[in-house]
Protein backbone atom coordinates (compact mmCIF):
# COMPACT_ATOMS: atom_id res chain seq x y z
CA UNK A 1 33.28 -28.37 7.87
CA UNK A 2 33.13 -27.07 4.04
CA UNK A 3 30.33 -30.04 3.47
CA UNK A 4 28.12 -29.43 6.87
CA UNK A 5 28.29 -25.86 5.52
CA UNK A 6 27.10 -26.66 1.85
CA UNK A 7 24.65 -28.95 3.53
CA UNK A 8 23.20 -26.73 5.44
CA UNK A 9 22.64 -24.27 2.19
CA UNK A 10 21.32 -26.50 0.63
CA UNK A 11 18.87 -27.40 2.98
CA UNK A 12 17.83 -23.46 3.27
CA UNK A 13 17.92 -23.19 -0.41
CA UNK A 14 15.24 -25.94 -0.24
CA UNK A 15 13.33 -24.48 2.27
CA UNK A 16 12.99 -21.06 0.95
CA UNK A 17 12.02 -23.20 -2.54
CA UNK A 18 9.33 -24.29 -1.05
CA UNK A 19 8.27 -21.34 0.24
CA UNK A 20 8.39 -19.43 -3.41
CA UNK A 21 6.20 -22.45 -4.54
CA UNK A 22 3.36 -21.52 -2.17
CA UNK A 23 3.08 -18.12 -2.76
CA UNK A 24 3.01 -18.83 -6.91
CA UNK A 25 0.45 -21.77 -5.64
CA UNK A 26 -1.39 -19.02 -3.43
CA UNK A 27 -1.27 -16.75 -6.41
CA UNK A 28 -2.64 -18.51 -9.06
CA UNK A 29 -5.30 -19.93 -7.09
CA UNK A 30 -6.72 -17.10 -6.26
CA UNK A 31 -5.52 -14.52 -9.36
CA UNK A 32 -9.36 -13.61 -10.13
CA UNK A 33 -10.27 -12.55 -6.75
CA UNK A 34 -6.59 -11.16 -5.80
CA UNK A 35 -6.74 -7.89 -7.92
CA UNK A 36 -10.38 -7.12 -6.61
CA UNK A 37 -9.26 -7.98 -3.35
CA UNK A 38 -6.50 -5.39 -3.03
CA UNK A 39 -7.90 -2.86 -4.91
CA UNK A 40 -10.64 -3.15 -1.76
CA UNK A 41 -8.03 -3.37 0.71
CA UNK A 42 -6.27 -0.37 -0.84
CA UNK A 43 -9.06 2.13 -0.91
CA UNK A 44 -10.74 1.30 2.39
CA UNK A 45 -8.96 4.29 3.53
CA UNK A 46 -10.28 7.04 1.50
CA UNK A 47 -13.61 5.74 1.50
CA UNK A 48 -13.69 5.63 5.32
CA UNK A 49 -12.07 8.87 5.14
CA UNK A 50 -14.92 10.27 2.92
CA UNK A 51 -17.79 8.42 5.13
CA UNK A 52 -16.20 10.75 8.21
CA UNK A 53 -15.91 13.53 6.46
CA UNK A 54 -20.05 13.57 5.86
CA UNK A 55 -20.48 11.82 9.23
CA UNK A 56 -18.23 14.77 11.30
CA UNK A 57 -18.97 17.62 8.99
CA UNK A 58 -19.87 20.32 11.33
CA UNK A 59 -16.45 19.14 13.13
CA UNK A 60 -14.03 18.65 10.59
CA UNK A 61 -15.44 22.36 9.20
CA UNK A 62 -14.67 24.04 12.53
CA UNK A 63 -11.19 22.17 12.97
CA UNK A 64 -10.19 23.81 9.21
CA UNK A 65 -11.81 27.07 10.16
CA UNK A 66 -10.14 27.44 13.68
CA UNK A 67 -6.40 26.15 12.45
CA UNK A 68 -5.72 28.00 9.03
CA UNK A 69 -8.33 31.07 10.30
CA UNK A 70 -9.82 30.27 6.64
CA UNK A 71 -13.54 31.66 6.89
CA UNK A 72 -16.38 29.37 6.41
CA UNK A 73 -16.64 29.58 2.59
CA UNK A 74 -12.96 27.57 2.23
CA UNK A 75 -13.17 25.29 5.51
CA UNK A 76 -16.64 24.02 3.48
CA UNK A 77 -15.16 23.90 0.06
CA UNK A 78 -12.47 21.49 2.02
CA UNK A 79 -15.21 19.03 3.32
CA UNK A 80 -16.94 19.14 0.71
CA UNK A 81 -13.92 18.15 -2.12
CA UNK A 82 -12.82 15.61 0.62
CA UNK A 83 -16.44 14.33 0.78
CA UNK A 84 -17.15 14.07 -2.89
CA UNK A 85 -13.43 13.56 -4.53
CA UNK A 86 -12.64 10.55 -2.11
CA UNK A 87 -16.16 8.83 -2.61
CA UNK A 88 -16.09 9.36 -6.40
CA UNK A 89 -13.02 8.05 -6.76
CA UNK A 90 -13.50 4.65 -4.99
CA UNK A 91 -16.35 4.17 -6.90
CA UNK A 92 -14.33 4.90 -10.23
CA UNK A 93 -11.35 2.53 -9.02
CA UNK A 94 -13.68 -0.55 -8.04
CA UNK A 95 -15.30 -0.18 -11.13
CA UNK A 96 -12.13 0.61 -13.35
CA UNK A 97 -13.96 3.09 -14.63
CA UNK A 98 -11.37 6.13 -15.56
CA UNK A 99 -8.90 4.54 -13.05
CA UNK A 100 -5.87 7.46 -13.95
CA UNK A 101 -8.29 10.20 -13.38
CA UNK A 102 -9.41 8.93 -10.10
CA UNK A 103 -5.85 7.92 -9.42
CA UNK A 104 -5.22 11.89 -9.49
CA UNK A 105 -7.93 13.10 -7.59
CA UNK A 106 -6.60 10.30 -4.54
CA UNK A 107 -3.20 11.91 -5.54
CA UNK A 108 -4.49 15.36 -5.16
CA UNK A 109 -6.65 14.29 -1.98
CA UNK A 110 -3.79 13.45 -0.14
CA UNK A 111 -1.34 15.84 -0.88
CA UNK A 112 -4.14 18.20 0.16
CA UNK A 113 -4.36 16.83 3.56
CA UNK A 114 -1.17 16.79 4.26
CA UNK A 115 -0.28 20.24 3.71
CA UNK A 116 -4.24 21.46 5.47
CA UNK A 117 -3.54 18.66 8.38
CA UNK A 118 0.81 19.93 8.59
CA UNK A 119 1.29 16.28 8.36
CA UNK A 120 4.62 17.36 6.70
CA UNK A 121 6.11 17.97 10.06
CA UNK A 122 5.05 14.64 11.69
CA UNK A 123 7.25 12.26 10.29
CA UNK A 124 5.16 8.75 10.92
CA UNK A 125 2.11 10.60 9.05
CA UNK A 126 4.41 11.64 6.47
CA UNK A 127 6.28 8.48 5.66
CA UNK A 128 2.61 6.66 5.76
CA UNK A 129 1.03 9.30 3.62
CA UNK A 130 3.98 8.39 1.17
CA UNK A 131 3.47 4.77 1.44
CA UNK A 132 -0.17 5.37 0.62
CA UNK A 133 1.01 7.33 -2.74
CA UNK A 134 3.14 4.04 -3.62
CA UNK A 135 0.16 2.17 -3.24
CA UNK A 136 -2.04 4.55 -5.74
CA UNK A 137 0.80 4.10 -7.83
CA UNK A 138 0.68 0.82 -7.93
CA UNK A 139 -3.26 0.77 -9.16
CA UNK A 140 -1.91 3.30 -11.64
CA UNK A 141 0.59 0.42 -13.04
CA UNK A 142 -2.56 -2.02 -12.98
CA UNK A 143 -4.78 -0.30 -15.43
CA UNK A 144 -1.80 0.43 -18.08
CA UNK A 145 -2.83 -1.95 -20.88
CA UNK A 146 0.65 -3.32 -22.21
CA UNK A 147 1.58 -1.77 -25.32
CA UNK A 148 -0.64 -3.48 -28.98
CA UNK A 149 1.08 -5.54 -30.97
CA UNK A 150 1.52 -4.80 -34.81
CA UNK A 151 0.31 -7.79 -36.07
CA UNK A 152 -3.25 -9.31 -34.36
CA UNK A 153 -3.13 -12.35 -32.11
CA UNK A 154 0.88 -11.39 -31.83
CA UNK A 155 2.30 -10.36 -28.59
CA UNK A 156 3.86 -7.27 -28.20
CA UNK A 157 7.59 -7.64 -27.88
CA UNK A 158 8.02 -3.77 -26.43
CA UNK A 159 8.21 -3.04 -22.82
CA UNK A 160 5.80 -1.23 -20.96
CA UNK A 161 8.04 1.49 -19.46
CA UNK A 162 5.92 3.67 -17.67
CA UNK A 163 3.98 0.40 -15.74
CA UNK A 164 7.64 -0.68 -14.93
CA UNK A 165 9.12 2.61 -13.68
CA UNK A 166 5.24 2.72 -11.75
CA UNK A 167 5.57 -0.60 -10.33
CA UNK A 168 9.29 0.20 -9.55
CA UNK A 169 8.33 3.52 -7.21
CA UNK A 170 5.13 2.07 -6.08
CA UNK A 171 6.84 -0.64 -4.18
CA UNK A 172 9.84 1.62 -2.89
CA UNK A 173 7.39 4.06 -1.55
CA UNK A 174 5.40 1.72 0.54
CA UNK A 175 8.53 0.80 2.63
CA UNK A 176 7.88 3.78 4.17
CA UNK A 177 5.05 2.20 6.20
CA UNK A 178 7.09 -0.21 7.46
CA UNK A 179 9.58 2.71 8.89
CA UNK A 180 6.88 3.90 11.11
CA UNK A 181 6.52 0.09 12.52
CA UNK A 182 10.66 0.14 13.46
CA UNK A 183 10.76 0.43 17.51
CA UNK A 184 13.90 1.12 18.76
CA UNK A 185 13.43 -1.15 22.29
CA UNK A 186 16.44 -3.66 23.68
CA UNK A 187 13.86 -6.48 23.70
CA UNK A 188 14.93 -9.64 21.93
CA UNK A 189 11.09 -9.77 20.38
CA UNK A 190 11.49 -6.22 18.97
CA UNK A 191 15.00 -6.47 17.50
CA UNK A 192 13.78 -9.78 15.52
CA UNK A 193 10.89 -8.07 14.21
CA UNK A 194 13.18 -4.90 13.36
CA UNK A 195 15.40 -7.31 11.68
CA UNK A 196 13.21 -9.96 9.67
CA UNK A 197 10.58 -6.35 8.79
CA UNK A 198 13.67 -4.49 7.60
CA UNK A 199 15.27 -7.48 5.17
CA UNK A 200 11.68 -8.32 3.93
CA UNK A 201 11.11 -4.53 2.71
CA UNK A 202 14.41 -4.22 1.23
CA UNK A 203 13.59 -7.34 -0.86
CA UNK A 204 9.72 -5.88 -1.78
CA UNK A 205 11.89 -2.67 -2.69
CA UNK A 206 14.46 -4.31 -5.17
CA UNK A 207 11.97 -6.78 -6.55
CA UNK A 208 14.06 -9.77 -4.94
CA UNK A 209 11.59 -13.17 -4.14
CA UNK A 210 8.94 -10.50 -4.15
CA UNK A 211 5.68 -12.10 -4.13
CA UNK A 212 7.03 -14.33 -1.32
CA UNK A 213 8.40 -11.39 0.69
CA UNK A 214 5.11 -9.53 -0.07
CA UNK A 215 2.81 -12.14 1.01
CA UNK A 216 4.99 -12.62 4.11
CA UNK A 217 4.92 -8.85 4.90
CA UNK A 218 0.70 -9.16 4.32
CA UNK A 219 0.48 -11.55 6.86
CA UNK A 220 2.75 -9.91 9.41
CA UNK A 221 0.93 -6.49 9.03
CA UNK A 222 -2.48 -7.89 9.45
CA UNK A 223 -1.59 -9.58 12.52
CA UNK A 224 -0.22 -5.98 13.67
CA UNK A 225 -2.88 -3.96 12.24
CA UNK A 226 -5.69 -6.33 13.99
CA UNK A 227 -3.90 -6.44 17.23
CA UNK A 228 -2.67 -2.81 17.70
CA UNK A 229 -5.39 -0.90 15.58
CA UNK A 230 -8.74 -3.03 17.56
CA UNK A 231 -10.77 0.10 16.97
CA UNK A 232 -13.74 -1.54 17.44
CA UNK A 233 -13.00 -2.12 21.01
CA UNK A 234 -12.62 1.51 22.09
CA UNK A 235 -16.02 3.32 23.00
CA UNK A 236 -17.71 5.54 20.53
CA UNK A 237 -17.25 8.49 22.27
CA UNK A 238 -13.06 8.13 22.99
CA UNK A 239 -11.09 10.14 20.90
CA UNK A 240 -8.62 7.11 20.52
CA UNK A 241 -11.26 5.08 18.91
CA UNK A 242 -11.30 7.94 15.90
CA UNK A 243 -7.43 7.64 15.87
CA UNK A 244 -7.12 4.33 15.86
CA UNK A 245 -9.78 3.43 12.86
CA UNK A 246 -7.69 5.76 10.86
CA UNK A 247 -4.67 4.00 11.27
CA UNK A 248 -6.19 0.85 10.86
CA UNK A 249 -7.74 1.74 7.57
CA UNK A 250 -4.36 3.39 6.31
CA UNK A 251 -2.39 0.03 7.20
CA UNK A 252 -5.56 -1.92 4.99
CA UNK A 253 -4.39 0.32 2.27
CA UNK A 254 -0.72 -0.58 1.89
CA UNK A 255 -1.95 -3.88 2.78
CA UNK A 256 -4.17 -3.47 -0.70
CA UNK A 257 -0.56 -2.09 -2.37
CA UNK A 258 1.26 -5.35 -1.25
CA UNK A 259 -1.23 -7.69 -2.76
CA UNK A 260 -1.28 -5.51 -5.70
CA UNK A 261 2.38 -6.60 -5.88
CA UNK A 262 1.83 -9.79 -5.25
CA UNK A 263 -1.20 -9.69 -8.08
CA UNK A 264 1.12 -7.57 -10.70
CA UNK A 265 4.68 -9.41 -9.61
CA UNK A 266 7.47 -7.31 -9.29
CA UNK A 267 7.41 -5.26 -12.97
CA UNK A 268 10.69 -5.25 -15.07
CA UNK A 269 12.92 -3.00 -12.96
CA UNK A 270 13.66 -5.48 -10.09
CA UNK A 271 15.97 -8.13 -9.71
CA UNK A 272 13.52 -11.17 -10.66
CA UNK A 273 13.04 -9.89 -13.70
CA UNK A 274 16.42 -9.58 -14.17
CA UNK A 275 17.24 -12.77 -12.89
CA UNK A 276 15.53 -14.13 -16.42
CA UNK A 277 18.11 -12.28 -18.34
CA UNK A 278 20.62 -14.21 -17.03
């Protein structure tokens, strides 16, 4: 019994080897298009976001005006920093131009809309307005250069503690998407996916296998985010259409934060990294 049991360890330990070497193949195969690719992915949403808020101005103007009773001056002053902060600062991320400043404008953006939208007391908005910080957080970590050696063409032996302790809360705030994907139903479909969704975001949390979890968890939310968020088959003039493209485009975003993980690896607070110190 004790050797079918080490047996079949082993066997899993191979499997889930082989695994780890495909996502470190899939990695450094693609590592010059991977960090352009998620920074993409990552602010689809405010730049969508920004395109509505010029395409639906008149609306979005009236919806501020009528719920906070704000006048026309503010409601406009909210469009328009919406409009112009959101656009400017996709253009500054792709670019890497001033990356921490337009970091802090997103930052601002969406703390803004949560409080003027009272996302704060709807819970799945919240938790994916949270997961969308961890993600800006993560593109914060990116553009930290690591800290200069003293001596030319010598690397720097000194941690970079602020990109760890960035990396570290980026990827334990964008577990909170997957907290808004947890259905509590009795079918044996859901409970798997409750189950295998659940272990895979602990692991991106604690930095455990984390490019392999995170490239798992990519694949899984695309396949969700393509199947449940099909925008593009709802007529134009549906409200659910508008609903849907914004949760579509919020999902692409913490999609963009997991491949940023994937792209940075898991940073020095995790368990990988301590796994090296052993």
């Amino acid at each position: 019994e004790f050797r079918r049991v080490l047996f079949r360890s082993s066997g899993q330990n191979e499997i889930l080897s082989k695994a780890e070497d495909v996502a470190d193949k899939v990695t450094r195969s693609s590592k010059h298009v991977l960090p352009h690719l998620a920074r993409f992915c990552l602010v689809s949403t405010f730049f969508e976001d920004g395109i509505r808020m010029w395409v639906q101005w008149s609306e979005q103007r009236e919806y501020m005006d009528i719920s906070w009773g704000c006048g026309w001056f503010l409601a406009t002053l909210f469009v328009v920093i919406n409009l112009v902060g959101q656009l400017g600062a996709v253009a500054m991320v792709l670019t890497r131009y001033k990356v921490d400043i337009a970091c802090g404008v997103l930052f601002f953006i969406v703390v803004l809309q949560t409080i003027a939208y009272s996302i704060l007391w709807d819970l799945q908005f919240l938790f994916r307005n949270l997961a969308l910080i961890g993600a800006l957080l993560l593109v914060l970590a990116e553009s930290r250069v690591e800290g200069k050696s003293l001596f030319a063409g010598v690397p720097s032996l000194g941690e970079n503690k602020p990109k760890m302790y960035l990396q570290l809360a980026g990827r334990v705030l964008l577990v909170f998407m997957f907290l808004t994907l947890l259905r509590f139903e009795m079918s044996a479909m859901q409970i798997v996916q409750n189950l295998v969704g659940s272990l895979l975001m602990v692991l991106v949390a604690i930095g455990y296998k984390t490019k392999l979890s995170a490239l798992v968890l990519v694949t899984w939310l695309n396949i969700l985010n393509f199947y449940f968020n099909a925008w593009w088959n709802i007529p134009a003039y549906k409200p659910m259409r508008d609903f849907l493209k914004y949760d579509f485009f919020q999902t692409l975003s913490v999609i963009g934060g997991l491949l940023m993980v994937v792209s940075l690896g898991p940073g020095g607070v995790s368990m990988d990294e301590s796994k090296k110190k052993w």
